[in-house]
C-alpha atoms as a PDB file:
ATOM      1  CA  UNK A   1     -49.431 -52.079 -24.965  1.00  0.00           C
ATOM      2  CA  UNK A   2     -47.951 -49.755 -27.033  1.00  0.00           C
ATOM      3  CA  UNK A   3     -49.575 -49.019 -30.794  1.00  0.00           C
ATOM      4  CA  UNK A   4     -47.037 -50.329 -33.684  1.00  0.00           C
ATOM      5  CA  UNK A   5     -46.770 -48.009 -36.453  1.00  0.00           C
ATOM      6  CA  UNK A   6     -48.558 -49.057 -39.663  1.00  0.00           C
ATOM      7  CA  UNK A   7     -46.318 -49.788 -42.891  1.00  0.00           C
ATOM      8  CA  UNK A   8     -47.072 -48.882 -46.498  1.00  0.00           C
ATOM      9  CA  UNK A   9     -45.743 -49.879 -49.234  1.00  0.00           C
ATOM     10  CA  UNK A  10     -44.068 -47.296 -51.502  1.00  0.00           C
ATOM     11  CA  UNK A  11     -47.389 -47.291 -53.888  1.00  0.00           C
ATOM     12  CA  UNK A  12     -49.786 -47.028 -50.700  1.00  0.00           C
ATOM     13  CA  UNK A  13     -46.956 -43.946 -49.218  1.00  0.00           C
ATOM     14  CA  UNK A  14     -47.730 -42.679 -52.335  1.00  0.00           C
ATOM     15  CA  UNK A  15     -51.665 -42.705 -53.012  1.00  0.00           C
ATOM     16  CA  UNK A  16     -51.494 -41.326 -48.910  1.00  0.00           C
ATOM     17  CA  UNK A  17     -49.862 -38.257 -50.159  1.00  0.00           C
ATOM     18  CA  UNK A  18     -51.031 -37.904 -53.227  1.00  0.00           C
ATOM     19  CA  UNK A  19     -47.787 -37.826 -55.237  1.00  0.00           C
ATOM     20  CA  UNK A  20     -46.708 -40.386 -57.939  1.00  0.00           C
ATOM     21  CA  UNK A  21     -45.160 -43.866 -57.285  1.00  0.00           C
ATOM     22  CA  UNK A  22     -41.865 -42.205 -58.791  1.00  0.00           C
ATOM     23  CA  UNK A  23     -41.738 -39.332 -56.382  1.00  0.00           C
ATOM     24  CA  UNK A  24     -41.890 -41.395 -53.125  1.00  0.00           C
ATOM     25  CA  UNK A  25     -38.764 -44.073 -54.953  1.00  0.00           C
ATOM     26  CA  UNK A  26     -36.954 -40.694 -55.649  1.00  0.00           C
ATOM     27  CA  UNK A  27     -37.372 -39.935 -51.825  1.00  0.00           C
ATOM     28  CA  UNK A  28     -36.461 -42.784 -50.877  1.00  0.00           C
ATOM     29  CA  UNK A  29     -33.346 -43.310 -52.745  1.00  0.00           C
ATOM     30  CA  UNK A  30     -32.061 -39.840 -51.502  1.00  0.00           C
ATOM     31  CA  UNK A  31     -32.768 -40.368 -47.966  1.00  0.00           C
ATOM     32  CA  UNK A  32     -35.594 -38.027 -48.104  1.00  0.00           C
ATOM     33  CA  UNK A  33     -38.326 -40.217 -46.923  1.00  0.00           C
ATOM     34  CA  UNK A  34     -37.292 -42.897 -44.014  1.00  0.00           C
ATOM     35  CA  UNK A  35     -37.867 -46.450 -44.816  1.00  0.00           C
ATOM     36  CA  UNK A  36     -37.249 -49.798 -43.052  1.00  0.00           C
ATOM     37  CA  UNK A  37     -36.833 -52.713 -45.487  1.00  0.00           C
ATOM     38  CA  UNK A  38     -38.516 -56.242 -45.301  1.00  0.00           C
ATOM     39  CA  UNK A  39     -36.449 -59.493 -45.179  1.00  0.00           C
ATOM     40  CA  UNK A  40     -36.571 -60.052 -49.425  1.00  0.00           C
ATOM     41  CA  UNK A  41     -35.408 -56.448 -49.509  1.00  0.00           C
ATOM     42  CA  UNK A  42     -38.222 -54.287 -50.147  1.00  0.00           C
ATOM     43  CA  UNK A  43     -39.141 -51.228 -48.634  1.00  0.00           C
ATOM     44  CA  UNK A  44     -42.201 -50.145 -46.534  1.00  0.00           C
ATOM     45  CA  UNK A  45     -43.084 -46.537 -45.458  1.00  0.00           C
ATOM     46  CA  UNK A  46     -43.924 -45.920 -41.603  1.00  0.00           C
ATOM     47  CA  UNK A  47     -46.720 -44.131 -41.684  1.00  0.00           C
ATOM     48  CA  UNK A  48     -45.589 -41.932 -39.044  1.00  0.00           C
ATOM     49  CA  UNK A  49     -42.852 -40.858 -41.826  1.00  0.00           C
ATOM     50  CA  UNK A  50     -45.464 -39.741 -43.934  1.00  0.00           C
ATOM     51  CA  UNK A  51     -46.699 -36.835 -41.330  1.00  0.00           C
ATOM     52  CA  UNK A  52     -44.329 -34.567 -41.950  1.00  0.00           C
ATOM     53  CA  UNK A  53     -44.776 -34.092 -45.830  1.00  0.00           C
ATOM     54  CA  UNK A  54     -48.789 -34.454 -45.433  1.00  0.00           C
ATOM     55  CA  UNK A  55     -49.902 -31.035 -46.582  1.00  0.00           C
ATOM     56  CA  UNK A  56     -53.359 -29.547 -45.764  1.00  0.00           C
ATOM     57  CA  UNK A  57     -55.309 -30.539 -49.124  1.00  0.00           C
ATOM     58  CA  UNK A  58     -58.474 -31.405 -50.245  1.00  0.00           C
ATOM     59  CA  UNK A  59     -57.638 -35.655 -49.079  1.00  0.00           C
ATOM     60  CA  UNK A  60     -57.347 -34.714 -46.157  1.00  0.00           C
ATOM     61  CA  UNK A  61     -60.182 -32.383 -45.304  1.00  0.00           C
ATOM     62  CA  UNK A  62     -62.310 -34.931 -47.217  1.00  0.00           C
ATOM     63  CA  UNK A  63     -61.055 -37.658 -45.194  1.00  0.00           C
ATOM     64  CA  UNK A  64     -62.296 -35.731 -42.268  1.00  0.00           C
ATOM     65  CA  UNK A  65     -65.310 -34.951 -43.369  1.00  0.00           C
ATOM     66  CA  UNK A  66     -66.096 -38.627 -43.272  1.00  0.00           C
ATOM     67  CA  UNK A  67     -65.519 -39.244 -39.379  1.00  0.00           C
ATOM     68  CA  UNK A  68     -69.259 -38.084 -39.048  1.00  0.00           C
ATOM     69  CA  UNK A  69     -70.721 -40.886 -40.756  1.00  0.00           C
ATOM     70  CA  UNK A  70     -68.771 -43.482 -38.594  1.00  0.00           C
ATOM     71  CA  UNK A  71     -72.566 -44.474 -37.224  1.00  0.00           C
ATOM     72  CA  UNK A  72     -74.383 -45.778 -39.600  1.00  0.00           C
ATOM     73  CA  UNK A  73     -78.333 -46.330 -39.330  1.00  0.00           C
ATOM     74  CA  UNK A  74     -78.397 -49.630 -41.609  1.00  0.00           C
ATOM     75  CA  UNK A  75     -79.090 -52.482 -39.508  1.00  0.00           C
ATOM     76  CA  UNK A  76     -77.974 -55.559 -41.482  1.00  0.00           C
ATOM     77  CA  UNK A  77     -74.062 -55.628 -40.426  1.00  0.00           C
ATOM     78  CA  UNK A  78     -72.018 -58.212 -40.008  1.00  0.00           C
ATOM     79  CA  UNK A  79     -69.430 -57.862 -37.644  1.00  0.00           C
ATOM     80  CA  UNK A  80     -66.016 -59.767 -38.370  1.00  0.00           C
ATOM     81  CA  UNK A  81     -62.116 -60.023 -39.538  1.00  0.00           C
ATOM     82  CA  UNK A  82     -60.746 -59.090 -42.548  1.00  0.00           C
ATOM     83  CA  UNK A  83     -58.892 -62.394 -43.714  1.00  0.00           C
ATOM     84  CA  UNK A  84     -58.222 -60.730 -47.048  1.00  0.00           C
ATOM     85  CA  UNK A  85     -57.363 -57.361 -48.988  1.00  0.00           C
ATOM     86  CA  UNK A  86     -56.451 -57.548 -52.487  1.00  0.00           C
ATOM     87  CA  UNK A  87     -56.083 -54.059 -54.657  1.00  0.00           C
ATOM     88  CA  UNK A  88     -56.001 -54.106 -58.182  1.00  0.00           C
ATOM     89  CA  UNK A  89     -56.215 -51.532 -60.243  1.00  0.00           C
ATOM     90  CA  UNK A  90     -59.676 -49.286 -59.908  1.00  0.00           C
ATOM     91  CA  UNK A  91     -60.997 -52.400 -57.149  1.00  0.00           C
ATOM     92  CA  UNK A  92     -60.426 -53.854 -54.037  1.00  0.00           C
ATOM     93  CA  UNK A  93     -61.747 -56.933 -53.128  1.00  0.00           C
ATOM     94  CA  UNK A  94     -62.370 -57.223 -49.418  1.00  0.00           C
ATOM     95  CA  UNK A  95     -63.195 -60.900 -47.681  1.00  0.00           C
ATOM     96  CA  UNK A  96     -64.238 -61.070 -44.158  1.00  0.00           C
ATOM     97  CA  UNK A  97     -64.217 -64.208 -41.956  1.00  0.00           C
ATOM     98  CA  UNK A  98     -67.598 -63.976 -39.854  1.00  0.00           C
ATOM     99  CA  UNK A  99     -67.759 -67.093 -37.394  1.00  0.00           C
ATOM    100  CA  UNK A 100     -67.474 -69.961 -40.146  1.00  0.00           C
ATOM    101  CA  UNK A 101     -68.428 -67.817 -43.016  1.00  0.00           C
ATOM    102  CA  UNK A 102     -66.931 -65.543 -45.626  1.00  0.00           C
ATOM    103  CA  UNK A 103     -68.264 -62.999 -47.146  1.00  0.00           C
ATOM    104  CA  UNK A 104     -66.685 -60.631 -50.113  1.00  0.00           C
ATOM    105  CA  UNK A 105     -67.544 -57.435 -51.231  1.00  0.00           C
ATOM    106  CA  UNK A 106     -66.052 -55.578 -54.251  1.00  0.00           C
ATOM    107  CA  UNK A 107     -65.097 -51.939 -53.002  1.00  0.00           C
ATOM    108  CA  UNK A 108     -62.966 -49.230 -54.673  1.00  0.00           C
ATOM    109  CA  UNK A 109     -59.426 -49.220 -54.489  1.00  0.00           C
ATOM    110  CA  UNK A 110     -59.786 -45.673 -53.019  1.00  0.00           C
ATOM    111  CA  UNK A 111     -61.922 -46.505 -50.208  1.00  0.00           C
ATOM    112  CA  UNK A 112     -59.797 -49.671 -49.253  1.00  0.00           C
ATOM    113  CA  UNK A 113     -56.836 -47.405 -48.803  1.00  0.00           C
ATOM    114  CA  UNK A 114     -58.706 -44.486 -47.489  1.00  0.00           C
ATOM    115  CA  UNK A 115     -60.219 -46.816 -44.653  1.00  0.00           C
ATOM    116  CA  UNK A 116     -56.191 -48.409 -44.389  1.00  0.00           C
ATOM    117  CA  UNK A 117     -57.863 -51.627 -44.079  1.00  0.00           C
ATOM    118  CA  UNK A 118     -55.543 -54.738 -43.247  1.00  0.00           C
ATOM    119  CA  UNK A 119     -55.646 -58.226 -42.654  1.00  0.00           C
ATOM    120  CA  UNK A 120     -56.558 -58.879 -38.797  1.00  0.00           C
ATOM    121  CA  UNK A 121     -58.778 -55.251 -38.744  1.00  0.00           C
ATOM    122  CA  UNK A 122     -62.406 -56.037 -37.124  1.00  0.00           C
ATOM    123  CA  UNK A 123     -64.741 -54.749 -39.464  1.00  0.00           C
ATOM    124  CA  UNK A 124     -68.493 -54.783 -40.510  1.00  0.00           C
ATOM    125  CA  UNK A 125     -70.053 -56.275 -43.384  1.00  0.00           C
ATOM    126  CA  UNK A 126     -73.040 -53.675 -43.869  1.00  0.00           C
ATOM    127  CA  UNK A 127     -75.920 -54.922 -46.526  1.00  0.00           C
ATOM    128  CA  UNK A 128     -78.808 -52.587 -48.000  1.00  0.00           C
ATOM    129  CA  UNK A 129     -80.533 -54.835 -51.091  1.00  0.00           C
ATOM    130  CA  UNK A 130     -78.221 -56.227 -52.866  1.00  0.00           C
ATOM    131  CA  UNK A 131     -75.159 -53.961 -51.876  1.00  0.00           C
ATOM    132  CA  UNK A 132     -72.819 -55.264 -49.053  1.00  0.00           C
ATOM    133  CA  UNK A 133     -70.644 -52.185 -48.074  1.00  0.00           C
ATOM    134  CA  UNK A 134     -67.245 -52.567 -45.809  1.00  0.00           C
ATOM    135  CA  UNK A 135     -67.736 -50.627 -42.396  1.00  0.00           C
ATOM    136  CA  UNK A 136     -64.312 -50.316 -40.500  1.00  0.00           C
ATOM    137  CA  UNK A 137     -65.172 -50.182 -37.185  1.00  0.00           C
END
């Protein structure tokens, strides 16, 4: 089955290549970045439009850096779906659905978007204390 290409919107384009909200609507209004619009009219970014003007910075190589910690020793995961993504601001609030339950954790708007998660996404609910962490897995 072939893999559908993920949409941003313009903001989420934007944070991806680290360039202001303004930029990517200036792009977008002179055909410089391709776009497909929803049914109420707004536009969402393919992310496979995105590769092209992704330059080699410090995101990225950070980004990469990460892949290494993709195992995680921690022991107290829950593994579910994420029914819920809501970023505001600085925060993210992440709820997944884990057989009957729910269970939220309050993340950084950064890592949300860094990790792309989405409704639907399988992911792990990973506790140490009182921290629950998201694991995208």
């Amino acid at each position: 089955m072939p893999e559908t290409d993920l949409l941003l919107t313009p903001r989420e384009a934007a944070a991806a290549l680290g360039v202001s909200y303004a930029t990517i609507k200036q792009w977008i209004l002179h055909d410089k970045l391709k776009t497909m619009k929803t049914p109420g009219g707004h536009h969402r970014v393919p992310q496979s439009a995105l590769k092209p003007l992704l330059k080699s910075s410090p995101a990225n190589s950070r980004i990469e850096s990460r892949e290494r910690f993709r195992t995680v020793s921690g022991r107290n995961q829950l593994v579910g779906k994420v029914i819920e993504v809501k970023i505001s601001g600085l925060m993210a609030k992440v709820v997944l659905a884990i057989g009957d339950q729910q269970i939220t954790s309050i993340i950084t708007s950064d890592a949300a978007r860094e990790m792309q998660l989405r409704k639907g996404q399988t992911a792990a609910a990973l506790m140490k204390s009182t921290e629950v962490m998201i694991v995208r897995v």
